[in-house]
PDB file of N, CA and C in Angstrom:
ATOM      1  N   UNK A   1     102.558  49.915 164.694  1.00  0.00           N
ATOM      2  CA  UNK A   1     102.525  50.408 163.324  1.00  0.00           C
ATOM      3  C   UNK A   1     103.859  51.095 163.037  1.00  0.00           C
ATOM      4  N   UNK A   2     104.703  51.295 161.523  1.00  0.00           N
ATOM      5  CA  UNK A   2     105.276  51.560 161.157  1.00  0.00           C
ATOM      6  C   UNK A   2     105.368  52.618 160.444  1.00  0.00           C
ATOM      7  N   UNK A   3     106.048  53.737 160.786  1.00  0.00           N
ATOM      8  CA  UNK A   3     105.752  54.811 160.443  1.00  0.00           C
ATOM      9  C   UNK A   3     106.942  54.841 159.372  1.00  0.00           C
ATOM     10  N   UNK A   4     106.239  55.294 158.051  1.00  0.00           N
ATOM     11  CA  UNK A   4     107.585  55.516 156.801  1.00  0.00           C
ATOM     12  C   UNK A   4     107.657  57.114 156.699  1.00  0.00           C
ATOM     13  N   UNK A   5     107.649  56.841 155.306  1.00  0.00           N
ATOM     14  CA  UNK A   5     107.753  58.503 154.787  1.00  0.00           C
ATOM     15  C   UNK A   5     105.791  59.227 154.932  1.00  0.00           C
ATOM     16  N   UNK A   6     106.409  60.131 155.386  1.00  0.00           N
ATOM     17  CA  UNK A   6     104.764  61.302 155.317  1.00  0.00           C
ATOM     18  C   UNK A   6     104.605  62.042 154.639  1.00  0.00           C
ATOM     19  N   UNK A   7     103.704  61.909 153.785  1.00  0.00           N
ATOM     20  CA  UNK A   7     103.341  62.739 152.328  1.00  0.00           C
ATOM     21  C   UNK A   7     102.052  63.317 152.757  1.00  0.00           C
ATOM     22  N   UNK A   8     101.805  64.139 151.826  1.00  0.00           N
ATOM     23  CA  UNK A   8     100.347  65.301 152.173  1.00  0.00           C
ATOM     24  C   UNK A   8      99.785  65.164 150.515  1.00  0.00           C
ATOM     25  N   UNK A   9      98.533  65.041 150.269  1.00  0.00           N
ATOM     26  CA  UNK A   9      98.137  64.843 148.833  1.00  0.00           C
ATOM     27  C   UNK A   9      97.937  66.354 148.793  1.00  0.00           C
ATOM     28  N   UNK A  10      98.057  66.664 147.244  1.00  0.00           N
ATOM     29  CA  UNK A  10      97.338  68.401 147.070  1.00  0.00           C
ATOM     30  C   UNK A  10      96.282  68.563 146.776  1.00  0.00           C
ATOM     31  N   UNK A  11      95.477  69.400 146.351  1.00  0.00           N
ATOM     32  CA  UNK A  11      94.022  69.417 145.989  1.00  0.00           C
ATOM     33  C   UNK A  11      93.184  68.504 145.508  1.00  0.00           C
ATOM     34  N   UNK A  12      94.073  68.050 144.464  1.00  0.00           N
ATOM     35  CA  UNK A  12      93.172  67.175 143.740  1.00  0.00           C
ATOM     36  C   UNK A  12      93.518  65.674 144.217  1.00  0.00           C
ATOM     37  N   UNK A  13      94.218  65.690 145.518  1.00  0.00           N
ATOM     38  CA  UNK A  13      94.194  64.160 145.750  1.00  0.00           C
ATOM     39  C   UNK A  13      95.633  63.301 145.037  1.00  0.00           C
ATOM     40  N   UNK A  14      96.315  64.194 144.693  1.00  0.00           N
ATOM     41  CA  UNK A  14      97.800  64.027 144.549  1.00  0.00           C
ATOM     42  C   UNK A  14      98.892  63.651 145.154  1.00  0.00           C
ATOM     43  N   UNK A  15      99.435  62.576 145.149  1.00  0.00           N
ATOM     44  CA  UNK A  15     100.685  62.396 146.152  1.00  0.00           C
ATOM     45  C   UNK A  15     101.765  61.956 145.206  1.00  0.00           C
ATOM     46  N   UNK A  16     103.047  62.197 146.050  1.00  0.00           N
ATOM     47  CA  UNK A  16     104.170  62.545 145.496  1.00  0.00           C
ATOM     48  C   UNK A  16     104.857  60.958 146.282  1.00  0.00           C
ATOM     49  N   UNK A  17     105.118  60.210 145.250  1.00  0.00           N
ATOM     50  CA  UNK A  17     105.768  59.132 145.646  1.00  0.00           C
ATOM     51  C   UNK A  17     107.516  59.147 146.249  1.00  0.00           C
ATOM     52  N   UNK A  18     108.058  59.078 147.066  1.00  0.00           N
ATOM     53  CA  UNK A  18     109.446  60.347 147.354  1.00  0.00           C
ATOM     54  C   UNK A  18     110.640  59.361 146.378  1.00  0.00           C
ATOM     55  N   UNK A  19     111.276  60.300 145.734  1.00  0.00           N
ATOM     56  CA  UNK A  19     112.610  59.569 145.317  1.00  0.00           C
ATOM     57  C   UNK A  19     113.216  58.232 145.501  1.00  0.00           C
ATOM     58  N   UNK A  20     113.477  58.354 146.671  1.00  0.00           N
ATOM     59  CA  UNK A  20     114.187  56.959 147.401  1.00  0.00           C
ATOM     60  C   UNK A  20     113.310  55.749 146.982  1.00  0.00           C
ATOM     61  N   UNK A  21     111.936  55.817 147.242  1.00  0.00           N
ATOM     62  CA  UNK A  21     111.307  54.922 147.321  1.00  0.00           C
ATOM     63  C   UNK A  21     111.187  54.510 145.369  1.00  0.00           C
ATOM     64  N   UNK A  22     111.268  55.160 144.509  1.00  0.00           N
ATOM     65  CA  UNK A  22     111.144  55.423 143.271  1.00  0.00           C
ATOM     66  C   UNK A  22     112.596  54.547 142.712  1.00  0.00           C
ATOM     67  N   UNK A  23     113.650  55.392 143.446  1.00  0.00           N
ATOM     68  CA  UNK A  23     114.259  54.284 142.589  1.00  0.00           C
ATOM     69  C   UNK A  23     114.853  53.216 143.219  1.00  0.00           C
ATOM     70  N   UNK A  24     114.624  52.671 144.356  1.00  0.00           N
ATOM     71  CA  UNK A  24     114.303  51.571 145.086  1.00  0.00           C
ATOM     72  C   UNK A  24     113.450  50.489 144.033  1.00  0.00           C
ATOM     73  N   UNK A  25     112.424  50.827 143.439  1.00  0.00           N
ATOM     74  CA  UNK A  25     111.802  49.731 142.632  1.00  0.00           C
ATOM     75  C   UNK A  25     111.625  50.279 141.239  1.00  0.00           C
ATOM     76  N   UNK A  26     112.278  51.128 141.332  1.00  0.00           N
ATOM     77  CA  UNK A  26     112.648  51.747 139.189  1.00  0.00           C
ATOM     78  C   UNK A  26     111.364  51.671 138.961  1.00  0.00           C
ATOM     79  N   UNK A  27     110.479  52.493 139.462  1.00  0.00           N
ATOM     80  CA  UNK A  27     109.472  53.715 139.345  1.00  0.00           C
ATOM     81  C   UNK A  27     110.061  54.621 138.177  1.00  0.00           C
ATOM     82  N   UNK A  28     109.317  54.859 136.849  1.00  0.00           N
ATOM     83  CA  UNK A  28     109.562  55.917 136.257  1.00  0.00           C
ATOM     84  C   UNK A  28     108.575  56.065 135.451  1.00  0.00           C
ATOM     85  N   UNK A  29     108.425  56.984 134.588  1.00  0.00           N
ATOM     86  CA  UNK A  29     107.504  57.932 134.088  1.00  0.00           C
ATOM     87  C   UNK A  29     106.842  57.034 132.818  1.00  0.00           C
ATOM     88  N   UNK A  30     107.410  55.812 132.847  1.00  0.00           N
ATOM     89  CA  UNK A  30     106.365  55.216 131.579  1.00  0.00           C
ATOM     90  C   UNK A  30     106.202  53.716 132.669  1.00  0.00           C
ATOM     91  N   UNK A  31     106.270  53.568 133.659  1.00  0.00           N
ATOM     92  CA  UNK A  31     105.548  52.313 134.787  1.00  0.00           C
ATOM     93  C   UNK A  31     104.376  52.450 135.264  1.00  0.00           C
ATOM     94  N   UNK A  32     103.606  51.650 135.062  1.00  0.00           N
ATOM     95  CA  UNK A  32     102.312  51.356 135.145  1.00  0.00           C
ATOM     96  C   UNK A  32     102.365  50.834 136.954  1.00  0.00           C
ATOM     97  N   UNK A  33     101.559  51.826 137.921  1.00  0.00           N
ATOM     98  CA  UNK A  33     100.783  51.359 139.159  1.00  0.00           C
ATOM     99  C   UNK A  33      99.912  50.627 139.283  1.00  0.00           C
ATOM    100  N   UNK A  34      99.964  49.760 140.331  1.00  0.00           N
ATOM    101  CA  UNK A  34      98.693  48.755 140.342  1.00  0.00           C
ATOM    102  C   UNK A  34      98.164  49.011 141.850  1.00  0.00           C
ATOM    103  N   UNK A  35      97.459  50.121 141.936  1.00  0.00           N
ATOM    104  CA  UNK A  35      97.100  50.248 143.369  1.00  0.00           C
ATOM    105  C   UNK A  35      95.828  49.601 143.921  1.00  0.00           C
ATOM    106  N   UNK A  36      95.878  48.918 144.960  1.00  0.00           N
ATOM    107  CA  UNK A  36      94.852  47.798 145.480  1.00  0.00           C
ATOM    108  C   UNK A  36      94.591  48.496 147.528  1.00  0.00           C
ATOM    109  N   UNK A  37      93.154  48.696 147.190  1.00  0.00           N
ATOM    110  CA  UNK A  37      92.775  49.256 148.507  1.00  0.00           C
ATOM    111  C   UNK A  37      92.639  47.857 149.598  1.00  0.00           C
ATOM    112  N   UNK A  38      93.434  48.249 150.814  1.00  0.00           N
ATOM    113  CA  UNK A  38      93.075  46.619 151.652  1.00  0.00           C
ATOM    114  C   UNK A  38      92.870  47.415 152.799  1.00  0.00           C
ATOM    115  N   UNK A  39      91.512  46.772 153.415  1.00  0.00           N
ATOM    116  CA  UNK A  39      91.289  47.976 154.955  1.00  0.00           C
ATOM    117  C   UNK A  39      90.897  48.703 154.816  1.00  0.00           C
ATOM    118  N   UNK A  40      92.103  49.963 155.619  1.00  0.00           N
ATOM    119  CA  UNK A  40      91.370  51.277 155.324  1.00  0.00           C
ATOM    120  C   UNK A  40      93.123  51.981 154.725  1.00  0.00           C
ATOM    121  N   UNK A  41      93.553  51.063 154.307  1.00  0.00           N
ATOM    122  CA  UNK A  41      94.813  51.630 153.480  1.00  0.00           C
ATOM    123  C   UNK A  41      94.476  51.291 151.504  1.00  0.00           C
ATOM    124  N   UNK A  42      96.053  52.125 151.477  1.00  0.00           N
ATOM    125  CA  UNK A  42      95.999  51.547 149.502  1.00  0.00           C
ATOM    126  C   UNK A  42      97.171  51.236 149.576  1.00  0.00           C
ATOM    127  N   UNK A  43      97.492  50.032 148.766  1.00  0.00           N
ATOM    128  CA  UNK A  43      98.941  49.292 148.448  1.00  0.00           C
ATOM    129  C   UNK A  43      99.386  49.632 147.032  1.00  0.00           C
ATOM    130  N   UNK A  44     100.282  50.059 146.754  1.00  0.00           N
ATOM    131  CA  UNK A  44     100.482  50.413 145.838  1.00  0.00           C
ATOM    132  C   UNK A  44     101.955  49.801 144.639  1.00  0.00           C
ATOM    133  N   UNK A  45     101.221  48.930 143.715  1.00  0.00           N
ATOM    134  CA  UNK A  45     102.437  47.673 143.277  1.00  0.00           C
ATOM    135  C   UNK A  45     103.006  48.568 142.308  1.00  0.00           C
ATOM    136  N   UNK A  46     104.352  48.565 141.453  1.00  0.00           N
ATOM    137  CA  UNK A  46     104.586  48.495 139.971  1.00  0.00           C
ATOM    138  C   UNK A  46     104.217  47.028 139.124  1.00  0.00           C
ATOM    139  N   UNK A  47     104.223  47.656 137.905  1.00  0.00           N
ATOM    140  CA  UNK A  47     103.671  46.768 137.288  1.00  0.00           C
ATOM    141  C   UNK A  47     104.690  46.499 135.842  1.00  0.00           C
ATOM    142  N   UNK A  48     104.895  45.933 135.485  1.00  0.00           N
ATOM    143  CA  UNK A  48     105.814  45.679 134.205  1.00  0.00           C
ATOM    144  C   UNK A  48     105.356  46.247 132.816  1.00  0.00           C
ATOM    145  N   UNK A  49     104.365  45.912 132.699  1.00  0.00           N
ATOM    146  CA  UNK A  49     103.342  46.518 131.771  1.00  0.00           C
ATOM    147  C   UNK A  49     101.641  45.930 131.438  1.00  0.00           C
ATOM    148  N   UNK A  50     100.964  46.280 131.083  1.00  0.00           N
ATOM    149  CA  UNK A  50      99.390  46.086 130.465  1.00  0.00           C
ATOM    150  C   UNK A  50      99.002  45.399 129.654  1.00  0.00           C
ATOM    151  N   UNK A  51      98.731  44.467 129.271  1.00  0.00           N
ATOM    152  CA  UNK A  51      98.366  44.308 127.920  1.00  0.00           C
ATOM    153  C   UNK A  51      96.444  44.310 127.747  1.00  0.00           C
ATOM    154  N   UNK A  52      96.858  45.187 127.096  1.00  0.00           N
ATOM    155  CA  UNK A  52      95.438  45.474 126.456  1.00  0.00           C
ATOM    156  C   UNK A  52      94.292  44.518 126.067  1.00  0.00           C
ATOM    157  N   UNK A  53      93.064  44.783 125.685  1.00  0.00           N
ATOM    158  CA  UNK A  53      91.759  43.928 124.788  1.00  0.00           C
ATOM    159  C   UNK A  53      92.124  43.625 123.564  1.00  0.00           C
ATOM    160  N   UNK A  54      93.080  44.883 123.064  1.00  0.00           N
ATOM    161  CA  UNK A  54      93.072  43.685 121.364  1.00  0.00           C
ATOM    162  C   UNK A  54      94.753  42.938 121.508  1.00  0.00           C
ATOM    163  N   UNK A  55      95.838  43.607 122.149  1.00  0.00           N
ATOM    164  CA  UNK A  55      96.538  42.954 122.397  1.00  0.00           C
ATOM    165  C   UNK A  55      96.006  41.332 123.194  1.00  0.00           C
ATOM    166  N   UNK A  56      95.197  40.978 123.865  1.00  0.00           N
ATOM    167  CA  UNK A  56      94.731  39.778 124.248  1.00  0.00           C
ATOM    168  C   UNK A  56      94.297  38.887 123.137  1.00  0.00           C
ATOM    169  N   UNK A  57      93.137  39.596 122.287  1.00  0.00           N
ATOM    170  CA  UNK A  57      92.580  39.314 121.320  1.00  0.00           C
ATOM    171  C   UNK A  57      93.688  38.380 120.395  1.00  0.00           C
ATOM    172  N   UNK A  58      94.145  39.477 120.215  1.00  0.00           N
ATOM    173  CA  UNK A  58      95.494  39.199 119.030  1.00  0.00           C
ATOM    174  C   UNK A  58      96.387  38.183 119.513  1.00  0.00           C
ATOM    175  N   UNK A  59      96.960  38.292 120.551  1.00  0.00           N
ATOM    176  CA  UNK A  59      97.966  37.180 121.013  1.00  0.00           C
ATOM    177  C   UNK A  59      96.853  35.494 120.927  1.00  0.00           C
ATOM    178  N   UNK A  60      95.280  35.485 121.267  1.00  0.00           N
ATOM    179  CA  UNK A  60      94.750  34.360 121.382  1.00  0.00           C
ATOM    180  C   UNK A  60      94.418  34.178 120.186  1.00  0.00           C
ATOM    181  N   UNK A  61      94.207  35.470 119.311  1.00  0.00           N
ATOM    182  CA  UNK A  61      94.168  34.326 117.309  1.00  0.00           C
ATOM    183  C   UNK A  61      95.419  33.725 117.044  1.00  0.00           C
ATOM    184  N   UNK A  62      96.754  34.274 117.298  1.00  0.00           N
ATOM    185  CA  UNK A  62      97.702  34.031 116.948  1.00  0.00           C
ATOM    186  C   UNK A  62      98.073  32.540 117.546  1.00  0.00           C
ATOM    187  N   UNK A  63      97.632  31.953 118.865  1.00  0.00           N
ATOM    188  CA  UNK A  63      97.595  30.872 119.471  1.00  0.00           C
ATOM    189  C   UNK A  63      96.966  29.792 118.591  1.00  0.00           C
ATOM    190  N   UNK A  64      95.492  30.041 118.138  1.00  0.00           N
ATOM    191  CA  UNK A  64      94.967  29.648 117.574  1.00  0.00           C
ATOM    192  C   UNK A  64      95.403  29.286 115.920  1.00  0.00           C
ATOM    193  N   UNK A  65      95.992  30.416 115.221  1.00  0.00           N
ATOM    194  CA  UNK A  65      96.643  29.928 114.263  1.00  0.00           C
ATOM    195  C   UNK A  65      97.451  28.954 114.092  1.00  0.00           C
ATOM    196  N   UNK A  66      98.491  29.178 115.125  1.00  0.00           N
ATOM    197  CA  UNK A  66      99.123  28.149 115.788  1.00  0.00           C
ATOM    198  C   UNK A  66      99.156  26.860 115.665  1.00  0.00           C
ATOM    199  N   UNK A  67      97.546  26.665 116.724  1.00  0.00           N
ATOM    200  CA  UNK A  67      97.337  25.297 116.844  1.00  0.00           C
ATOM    201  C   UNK A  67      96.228  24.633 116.096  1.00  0.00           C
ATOM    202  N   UNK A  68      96.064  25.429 114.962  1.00  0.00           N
ATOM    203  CA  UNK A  68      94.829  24.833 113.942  1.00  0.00           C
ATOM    204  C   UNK A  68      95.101  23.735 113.584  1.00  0.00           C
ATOM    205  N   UNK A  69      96.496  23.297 112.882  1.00  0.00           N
ATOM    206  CA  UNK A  69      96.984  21.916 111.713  1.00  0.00           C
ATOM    207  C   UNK A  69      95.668  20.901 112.016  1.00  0.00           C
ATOM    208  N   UNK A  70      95.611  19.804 113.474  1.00  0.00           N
ATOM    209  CA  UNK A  70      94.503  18.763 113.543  1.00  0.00           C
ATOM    210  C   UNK A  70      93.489  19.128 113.431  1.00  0.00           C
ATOM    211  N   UNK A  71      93.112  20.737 113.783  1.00  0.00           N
ATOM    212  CA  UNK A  71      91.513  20.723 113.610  1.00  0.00           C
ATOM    213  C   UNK A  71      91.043  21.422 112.473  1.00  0.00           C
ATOM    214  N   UNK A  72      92.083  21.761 111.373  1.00  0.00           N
ATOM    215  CA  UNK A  72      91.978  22.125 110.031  1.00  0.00           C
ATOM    216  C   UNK A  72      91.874  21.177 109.275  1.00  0.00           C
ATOM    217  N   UNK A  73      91.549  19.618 109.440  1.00  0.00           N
ATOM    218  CA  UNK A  73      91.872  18.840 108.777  1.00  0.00           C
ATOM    219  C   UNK A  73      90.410  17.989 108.451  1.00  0.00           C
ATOM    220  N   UNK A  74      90.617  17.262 106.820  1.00  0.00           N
ATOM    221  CA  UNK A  74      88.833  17.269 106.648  1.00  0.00           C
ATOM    222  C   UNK A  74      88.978  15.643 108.015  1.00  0.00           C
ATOM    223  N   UNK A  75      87.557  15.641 108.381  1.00  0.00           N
ATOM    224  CA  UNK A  75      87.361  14.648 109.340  1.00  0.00           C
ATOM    225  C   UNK A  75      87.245  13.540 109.131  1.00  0.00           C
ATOM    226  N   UNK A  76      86.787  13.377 107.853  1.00  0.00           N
ATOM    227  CA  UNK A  76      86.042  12.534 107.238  1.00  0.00           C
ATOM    228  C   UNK A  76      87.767  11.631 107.049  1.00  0.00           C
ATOM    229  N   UNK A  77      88.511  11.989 106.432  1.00  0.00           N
ATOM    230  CA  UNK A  77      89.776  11.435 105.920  1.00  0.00           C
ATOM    231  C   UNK A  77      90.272  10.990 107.150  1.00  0.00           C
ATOM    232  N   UNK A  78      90.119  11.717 108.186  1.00  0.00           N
ATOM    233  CA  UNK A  78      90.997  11.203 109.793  1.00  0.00           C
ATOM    234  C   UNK A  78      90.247   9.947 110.139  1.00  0.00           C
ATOM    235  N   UNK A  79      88.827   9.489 110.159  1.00  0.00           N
ATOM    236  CA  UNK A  79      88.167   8.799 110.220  1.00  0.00           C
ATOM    237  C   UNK A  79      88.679   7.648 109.632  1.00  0.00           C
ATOM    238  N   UNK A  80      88.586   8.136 107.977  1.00  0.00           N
ATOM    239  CA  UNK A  80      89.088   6.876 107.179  1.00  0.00           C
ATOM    240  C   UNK A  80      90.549   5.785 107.586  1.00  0.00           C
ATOM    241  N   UNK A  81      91.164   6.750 108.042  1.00  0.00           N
ATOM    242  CA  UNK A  81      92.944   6.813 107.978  1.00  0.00           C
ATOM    243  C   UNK A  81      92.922   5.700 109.428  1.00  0.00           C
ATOM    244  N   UNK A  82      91.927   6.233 110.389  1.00  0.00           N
ATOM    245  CA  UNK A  82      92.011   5.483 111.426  1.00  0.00           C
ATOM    246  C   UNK A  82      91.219   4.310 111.375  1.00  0.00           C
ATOM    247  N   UNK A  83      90.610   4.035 110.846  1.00  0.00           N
ATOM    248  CA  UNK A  83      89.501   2.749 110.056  1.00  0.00           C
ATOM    249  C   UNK A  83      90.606   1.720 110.028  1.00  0.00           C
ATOM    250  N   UNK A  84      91.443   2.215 108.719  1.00  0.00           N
ATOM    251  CA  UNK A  84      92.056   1.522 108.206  1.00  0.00           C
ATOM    252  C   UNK A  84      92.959   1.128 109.345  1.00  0.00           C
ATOM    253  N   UNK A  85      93.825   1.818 110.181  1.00  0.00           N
ATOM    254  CA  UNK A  85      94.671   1.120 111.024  1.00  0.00           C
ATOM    255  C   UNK A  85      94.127   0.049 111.693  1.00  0.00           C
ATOM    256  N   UNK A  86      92.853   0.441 112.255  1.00  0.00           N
ATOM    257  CA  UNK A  86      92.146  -0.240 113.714  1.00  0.00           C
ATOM    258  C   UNK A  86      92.374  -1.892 112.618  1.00  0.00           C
ATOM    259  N   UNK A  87      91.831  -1.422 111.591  1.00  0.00           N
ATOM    260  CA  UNK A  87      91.815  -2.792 110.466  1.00  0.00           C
ATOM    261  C   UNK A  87      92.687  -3.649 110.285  1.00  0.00           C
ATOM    262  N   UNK A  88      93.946  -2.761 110.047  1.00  0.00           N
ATOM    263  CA  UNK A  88      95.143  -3.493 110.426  1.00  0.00           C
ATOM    264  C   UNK A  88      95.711  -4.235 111.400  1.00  0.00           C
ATOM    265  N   UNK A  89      95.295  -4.025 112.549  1.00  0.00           N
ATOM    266  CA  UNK A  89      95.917  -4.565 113.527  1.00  0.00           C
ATOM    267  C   UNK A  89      95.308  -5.765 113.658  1.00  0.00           C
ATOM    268  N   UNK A  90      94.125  -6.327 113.615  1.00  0.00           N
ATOM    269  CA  UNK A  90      93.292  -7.274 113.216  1.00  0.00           C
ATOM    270  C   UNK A  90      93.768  -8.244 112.520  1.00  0.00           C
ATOM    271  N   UNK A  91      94.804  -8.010 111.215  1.00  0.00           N
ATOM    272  CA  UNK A  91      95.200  -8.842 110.511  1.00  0.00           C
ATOM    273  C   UNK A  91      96.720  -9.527 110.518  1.00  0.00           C
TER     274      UNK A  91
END
């Protein structure tokens, strides 16, 4: 086993991530942790950022707006339109 830096949590279960290691992976005060328990340890990732439930939401209507044009379209006319080709080729 590999022994790194040794930290002590404080009362409430607090630990102090040390400098070096901080800006080694540009750790700072608006980076989101992604800590994942494996074993009987915790791994502890940065993360780029979150995106939220309505940020999800929102980005998948906006997809959807997107890609409405063919399925905004009356059916009945796509039907017709393709009638007529299949018809064409026939002749």
């Amino acid at each position: 086993m590999t022994i790194g830096t040794i930290v002590k949590p404080n009362q409430k279960g607090q630990i102090v991530i040390p400098k070096e290691y901080r800006d080694e992976l540009a750790i700072d005060s608006s980076m989101f942790l992604n800590l994942v328990m494996r074993g009987k340890g915790i791994y502890i990732y940065p993360i780029a950022g979150v995106v939220s439930k309505a940020d999800s939401e929102s980005s998948y209507l906006n997809v959807l707006k997107k890609t409405q044009g063919k399925w905004n379209e009356n059916w009945e006319d796509i039907r017709k339109k393709r009638r007529r080709i299949e018809l064409s080729a026939y002749e």
